[in-house]
N, C-alpha and C. Protein backbone atom coordinates (compact mmCIF):
# COMPACT_ATOMS: atom_id res chain seq x y z
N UNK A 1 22.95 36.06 -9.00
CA UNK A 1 21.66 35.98 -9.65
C UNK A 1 20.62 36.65 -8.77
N UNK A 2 19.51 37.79 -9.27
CA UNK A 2 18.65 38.07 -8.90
C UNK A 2 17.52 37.62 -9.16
N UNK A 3 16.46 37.45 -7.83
CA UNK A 3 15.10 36.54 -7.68
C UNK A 3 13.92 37.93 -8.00
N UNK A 4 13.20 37.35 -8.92
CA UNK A 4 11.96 38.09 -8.79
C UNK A 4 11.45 38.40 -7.30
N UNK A 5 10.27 39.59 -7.48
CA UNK A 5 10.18 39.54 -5.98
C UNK A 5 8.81 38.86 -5.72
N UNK A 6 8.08 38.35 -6.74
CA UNK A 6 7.04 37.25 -6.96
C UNK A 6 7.13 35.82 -7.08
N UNK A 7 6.67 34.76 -6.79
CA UNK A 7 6.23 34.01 -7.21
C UNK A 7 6.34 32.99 -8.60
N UNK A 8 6.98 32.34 -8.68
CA UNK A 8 6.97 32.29 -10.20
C UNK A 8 7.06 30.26 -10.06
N UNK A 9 5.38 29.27 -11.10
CA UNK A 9 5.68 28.21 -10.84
C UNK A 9 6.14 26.98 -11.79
N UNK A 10 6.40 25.71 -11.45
CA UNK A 10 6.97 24.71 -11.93
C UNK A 10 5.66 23.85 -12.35
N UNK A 11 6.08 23.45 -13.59
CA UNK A 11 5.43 22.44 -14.43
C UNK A 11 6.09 21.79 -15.20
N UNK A 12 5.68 20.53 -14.81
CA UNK A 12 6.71 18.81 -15.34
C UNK A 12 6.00 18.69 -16.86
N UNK A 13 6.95 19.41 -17.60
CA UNK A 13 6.68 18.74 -18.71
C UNK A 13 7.81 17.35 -19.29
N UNK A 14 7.42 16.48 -19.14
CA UNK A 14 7.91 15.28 -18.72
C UNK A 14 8.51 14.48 -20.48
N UNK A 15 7.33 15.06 -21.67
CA UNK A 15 7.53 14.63 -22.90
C UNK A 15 8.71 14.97 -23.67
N UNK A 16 9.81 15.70 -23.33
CA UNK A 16 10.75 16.39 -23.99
C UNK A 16 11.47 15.84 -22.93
N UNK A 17 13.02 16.70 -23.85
CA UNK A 17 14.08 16.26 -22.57
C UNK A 17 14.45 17.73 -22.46
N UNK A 18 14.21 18.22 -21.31
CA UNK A 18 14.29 19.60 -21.01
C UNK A 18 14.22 19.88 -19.47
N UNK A 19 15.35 20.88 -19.27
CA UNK A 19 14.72 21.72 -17.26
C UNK A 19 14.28 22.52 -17.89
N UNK A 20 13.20 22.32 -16.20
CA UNK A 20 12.13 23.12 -15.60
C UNK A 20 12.73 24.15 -14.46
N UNK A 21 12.65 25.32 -14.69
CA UNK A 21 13.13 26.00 -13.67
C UNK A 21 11.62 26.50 -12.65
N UNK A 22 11.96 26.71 -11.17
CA UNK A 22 11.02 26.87 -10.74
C UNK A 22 11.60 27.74 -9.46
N UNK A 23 10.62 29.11 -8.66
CA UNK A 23 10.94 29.54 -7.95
C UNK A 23 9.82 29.64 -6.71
N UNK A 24 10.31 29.52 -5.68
CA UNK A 24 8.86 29.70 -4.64
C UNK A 24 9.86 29.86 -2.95
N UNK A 25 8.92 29.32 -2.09
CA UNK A 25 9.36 29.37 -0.97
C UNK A 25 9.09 28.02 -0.35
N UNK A 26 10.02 27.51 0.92
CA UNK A 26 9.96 26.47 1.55
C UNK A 26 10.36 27.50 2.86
N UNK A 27 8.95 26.49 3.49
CA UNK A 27 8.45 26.85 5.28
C UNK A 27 8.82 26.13 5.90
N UNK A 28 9.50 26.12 6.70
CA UNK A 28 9.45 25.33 8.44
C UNK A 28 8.20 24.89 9.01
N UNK A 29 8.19 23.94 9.42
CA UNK A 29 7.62 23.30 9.83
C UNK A 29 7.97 22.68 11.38
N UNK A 30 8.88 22.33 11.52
CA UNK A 30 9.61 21.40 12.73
C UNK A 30 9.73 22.71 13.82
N UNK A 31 8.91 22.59 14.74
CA UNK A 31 9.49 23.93 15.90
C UNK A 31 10.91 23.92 16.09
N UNK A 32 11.01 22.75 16.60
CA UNK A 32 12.74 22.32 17.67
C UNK A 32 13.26 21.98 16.79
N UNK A 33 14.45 22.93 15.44
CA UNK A 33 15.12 22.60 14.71
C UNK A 33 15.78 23.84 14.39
N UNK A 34 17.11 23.86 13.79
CA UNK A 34 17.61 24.44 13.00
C UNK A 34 17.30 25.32 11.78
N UNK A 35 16.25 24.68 11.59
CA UNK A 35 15.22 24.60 9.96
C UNK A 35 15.39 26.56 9.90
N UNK A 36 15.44 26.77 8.51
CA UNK A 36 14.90 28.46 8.78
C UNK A 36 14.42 28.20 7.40
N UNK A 37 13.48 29.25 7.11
CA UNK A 37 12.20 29.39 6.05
C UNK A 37 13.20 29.81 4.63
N UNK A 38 13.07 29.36 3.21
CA UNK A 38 13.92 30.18 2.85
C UNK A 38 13.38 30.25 1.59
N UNK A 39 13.99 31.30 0.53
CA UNK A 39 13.28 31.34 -0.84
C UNK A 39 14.48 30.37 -1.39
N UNK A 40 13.15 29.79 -2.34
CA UNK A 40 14.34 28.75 -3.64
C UNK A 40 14.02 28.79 -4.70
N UNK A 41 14.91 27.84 -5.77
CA UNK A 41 14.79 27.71 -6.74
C UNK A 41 14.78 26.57 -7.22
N UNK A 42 14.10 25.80 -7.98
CA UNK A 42 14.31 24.39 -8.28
C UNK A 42 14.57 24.22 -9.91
N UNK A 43 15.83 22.97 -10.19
CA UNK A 43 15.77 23.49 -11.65
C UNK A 43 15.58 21.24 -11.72
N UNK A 44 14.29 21.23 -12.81
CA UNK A 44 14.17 20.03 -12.68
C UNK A 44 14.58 19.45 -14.14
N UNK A 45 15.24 18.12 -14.17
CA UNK A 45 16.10 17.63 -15.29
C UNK A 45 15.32 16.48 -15.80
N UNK A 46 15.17 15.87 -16.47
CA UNK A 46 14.90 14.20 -16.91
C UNK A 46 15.96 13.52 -16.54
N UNK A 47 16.34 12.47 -16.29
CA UNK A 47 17.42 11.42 -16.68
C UNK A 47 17.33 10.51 -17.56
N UNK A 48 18.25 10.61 -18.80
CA UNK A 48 18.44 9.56 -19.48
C UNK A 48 17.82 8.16 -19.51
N UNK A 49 17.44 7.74 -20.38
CA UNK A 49 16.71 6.19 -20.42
C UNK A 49 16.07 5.55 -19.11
N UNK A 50 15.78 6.36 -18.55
CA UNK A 50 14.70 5.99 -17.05
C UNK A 50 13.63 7.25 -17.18
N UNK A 51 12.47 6.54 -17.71
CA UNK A 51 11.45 6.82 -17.86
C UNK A 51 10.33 7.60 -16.47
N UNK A 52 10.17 8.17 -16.35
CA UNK A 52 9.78 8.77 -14.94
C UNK A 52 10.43 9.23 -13.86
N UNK A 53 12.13 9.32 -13.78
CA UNK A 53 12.41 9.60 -12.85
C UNK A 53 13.47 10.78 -13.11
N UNK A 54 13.64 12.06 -12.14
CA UNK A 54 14.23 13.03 -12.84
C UNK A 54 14.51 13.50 -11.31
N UNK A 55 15.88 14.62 -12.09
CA UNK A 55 16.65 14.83 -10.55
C UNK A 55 16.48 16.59 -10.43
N UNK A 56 16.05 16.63 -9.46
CA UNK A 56 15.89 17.77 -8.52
C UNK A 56 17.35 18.94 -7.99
N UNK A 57 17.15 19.82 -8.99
CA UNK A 57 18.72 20.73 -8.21
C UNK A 57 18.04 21.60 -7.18
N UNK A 58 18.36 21.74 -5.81
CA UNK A 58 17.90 23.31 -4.87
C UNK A 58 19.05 23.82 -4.60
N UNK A 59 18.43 24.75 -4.70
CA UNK A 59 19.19 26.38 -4.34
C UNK A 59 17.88 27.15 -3.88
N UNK A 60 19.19 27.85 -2.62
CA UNK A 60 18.48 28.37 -1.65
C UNK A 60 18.72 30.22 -2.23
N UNK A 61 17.57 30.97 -2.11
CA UNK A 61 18.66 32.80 -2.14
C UNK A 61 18.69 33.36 -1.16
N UNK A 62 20.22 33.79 -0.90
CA UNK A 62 20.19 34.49 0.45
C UNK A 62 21.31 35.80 0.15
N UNK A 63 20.86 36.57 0.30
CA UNK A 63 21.40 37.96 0.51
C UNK A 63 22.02 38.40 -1.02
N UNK A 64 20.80 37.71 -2.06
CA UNK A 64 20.87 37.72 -3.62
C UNK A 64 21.72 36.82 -4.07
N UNK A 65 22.50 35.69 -3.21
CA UNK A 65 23.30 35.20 -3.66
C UNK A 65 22.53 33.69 -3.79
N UNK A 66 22.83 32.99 -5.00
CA UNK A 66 22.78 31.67 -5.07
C UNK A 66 23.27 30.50 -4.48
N UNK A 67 23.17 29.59 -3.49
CA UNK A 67 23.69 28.92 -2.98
C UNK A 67 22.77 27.49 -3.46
N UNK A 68 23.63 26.56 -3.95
CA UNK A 68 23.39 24.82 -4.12
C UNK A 68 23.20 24.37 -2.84
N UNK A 69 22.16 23.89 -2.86
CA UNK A 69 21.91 23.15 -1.42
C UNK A 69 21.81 21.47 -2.07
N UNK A 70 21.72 20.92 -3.06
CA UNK A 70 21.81 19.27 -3.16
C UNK A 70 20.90 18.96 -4.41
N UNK A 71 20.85 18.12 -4.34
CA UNK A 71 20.18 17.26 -5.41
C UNK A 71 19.23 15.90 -5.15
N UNK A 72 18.34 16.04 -5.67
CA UNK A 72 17.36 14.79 -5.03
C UNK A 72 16.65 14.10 -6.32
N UNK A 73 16.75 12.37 -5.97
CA UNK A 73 16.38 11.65 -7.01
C UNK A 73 15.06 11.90 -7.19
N UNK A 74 14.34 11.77 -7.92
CA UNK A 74 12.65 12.16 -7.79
C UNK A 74 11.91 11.09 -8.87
N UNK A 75 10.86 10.49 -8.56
CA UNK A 75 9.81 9.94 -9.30
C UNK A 75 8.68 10.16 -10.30
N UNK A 76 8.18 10.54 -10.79
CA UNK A 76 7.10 11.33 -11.38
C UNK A 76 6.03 10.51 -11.51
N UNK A 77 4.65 10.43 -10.75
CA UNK A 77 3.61 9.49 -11.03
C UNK A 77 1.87 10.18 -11.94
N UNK A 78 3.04 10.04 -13.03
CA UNK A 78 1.78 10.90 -14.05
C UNK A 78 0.15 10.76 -13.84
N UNK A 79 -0.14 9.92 -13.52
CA UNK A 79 -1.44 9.30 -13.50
C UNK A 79 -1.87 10.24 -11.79
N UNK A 80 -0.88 10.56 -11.31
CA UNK A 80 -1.57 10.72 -9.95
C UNK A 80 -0.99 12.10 -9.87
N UNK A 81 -0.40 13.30 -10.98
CA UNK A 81 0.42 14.36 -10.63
C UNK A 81 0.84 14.57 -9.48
N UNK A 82 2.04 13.66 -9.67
CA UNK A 82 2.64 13.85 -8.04
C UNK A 82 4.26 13.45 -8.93
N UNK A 83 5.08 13.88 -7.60
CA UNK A 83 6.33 13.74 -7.76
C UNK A 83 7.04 13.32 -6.24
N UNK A 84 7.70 12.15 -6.02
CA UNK A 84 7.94 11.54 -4.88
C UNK A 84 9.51 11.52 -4.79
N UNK A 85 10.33 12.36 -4.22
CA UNK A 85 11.53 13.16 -4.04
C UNK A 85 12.37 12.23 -2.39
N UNK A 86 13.55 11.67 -2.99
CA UNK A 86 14.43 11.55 -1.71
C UNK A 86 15.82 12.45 -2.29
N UNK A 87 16.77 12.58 -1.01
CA UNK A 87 18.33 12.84 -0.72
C UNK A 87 18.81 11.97 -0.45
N UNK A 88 18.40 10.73 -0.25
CA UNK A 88 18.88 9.34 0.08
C UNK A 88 19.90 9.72 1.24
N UNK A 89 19.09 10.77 2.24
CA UNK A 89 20.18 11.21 3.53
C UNK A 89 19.72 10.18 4.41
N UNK A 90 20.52 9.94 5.58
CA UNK A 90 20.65 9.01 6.59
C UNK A 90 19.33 9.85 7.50
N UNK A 91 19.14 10.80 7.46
CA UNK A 91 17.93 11.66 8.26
C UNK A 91 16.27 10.95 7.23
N UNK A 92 16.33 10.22 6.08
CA UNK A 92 15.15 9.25 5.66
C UNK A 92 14.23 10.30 5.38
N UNK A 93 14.78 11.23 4.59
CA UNK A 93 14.00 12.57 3.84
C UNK A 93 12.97 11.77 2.79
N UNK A 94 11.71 12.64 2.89
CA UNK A 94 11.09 12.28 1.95
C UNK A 94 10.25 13.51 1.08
N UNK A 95 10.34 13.82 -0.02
CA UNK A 95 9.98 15.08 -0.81
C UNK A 95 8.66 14.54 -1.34
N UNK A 96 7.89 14.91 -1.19
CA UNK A 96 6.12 14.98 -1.76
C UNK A 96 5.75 16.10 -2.45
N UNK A 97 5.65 16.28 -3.58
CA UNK A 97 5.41 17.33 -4.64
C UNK A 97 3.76 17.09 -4.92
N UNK A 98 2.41 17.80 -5.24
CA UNK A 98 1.29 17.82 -5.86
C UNK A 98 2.01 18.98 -6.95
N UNK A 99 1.84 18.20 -8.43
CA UNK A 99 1.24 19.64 -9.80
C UNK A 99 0.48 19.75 -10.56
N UNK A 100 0.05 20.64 -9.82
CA UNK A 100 -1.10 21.01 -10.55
C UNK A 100 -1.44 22.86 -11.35
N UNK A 101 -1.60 22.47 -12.41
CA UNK A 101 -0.95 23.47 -13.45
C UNK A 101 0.36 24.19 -13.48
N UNK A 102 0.54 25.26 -13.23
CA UNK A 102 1.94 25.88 -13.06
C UNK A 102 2.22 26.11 -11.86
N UNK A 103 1.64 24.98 -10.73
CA UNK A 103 2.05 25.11 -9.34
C UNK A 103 2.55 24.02 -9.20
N UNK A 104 3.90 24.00 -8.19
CA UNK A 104 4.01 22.48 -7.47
C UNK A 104 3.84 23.06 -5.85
N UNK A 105 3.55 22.28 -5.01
CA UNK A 105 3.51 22.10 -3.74
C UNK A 105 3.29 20.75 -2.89
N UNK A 106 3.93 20.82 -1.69
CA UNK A 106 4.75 20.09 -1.38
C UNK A 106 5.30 19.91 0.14
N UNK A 107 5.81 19.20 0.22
CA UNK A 107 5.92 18.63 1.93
C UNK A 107 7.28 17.87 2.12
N UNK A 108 8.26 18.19 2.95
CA UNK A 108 9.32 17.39 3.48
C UNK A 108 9.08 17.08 4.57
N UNK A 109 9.32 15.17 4.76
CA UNK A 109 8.82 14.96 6.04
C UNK A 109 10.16 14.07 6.15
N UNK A 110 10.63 14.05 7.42
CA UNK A 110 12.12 13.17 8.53
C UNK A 110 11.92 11.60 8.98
N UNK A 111 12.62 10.65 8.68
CA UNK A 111 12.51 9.99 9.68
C UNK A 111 11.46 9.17 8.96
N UNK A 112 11.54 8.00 9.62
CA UNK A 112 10.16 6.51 9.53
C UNK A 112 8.87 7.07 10.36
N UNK A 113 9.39 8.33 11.18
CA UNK A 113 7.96 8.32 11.66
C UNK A 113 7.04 9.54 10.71
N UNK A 114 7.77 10.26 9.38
CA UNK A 114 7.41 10.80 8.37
C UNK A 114 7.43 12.15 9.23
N UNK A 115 8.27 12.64 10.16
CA UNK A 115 8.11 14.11 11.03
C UNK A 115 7.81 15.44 9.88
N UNK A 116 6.68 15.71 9.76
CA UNK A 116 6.79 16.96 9.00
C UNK A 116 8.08 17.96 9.37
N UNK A 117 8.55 18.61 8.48
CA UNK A 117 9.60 19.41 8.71
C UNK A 117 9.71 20.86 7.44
N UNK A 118 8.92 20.44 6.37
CA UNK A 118 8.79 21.58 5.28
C UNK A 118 7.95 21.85 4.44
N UNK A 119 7.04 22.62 4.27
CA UNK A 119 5.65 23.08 3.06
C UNK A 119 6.73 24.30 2.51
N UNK A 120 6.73 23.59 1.08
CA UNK A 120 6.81 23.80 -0.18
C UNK A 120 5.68 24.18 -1.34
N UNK A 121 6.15 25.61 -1.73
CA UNK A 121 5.54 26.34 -2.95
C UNK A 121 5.91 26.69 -3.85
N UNK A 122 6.02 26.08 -5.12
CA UNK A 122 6.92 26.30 -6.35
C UNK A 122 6.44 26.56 -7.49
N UNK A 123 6.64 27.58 -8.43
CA UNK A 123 5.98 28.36 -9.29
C UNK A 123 6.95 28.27 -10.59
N UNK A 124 6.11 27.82 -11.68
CA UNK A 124 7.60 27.99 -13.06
C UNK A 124 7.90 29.40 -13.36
N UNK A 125 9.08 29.60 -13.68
CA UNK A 125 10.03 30.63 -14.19
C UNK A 125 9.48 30.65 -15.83
């Protein structure tokens, strides 16, 4: 699969049962890490008879190729356009989404002590 070479953002339309595809970039944040900056794609789902909460596919593109990087349970708090994202990993990931119009952006932070580690920019397809 080939990535635009723009920008393109995500908007929760939450009233239907439908994915949202979305493309942007996620930054590093954490100096002393592994972490590397990468372009993605997010394709966002509803789940069945649970009202607000919908699961998160990433994929990372690297060298045009698509790679699945996981899946994350996610919240949706309409009243506050936000979307509150775990991996339920033992590392105590926490995904913070703001959307606002056809943008999401966003923050992964580590750990109980909330270590920033990623700014997130996501644009609908």
């Amino acid at each position: 699969m080939r990535c635009a070479e723009h920008l393109h953002v995500l908007v929760l339309n939450l009233g239907r049962k439908r994915k949202t595809l979305g493309e942007g970039e996620s930054k590093c944040t954490a100096t002393d890490s592994a972490c590397h900056d990468e372009h993605v794609i997010y394709r966002i789902a509803t789940v069945k008879h649970i009202p607000g909460k919908l699961a998160l596919h990433g994929y990372k593109v690297l060298k045009g190729q698509l790679i699945f990087m996981g899946t994350l349970d996610c919240l949706h708090h309409s009243d506050q356009a936000t979307l509150t994202c775990t991996g339920n990993t033992p590392k105590k990931d926490t995904w913070e989404f703001k959307v606002s119009g056809r943008l999401m952006t966003g923050t992964l932070t580590r750990g109980e002590e909330k270590v920033p580690y990623r700014r997130i920019n996501v644009r609908k397809k």
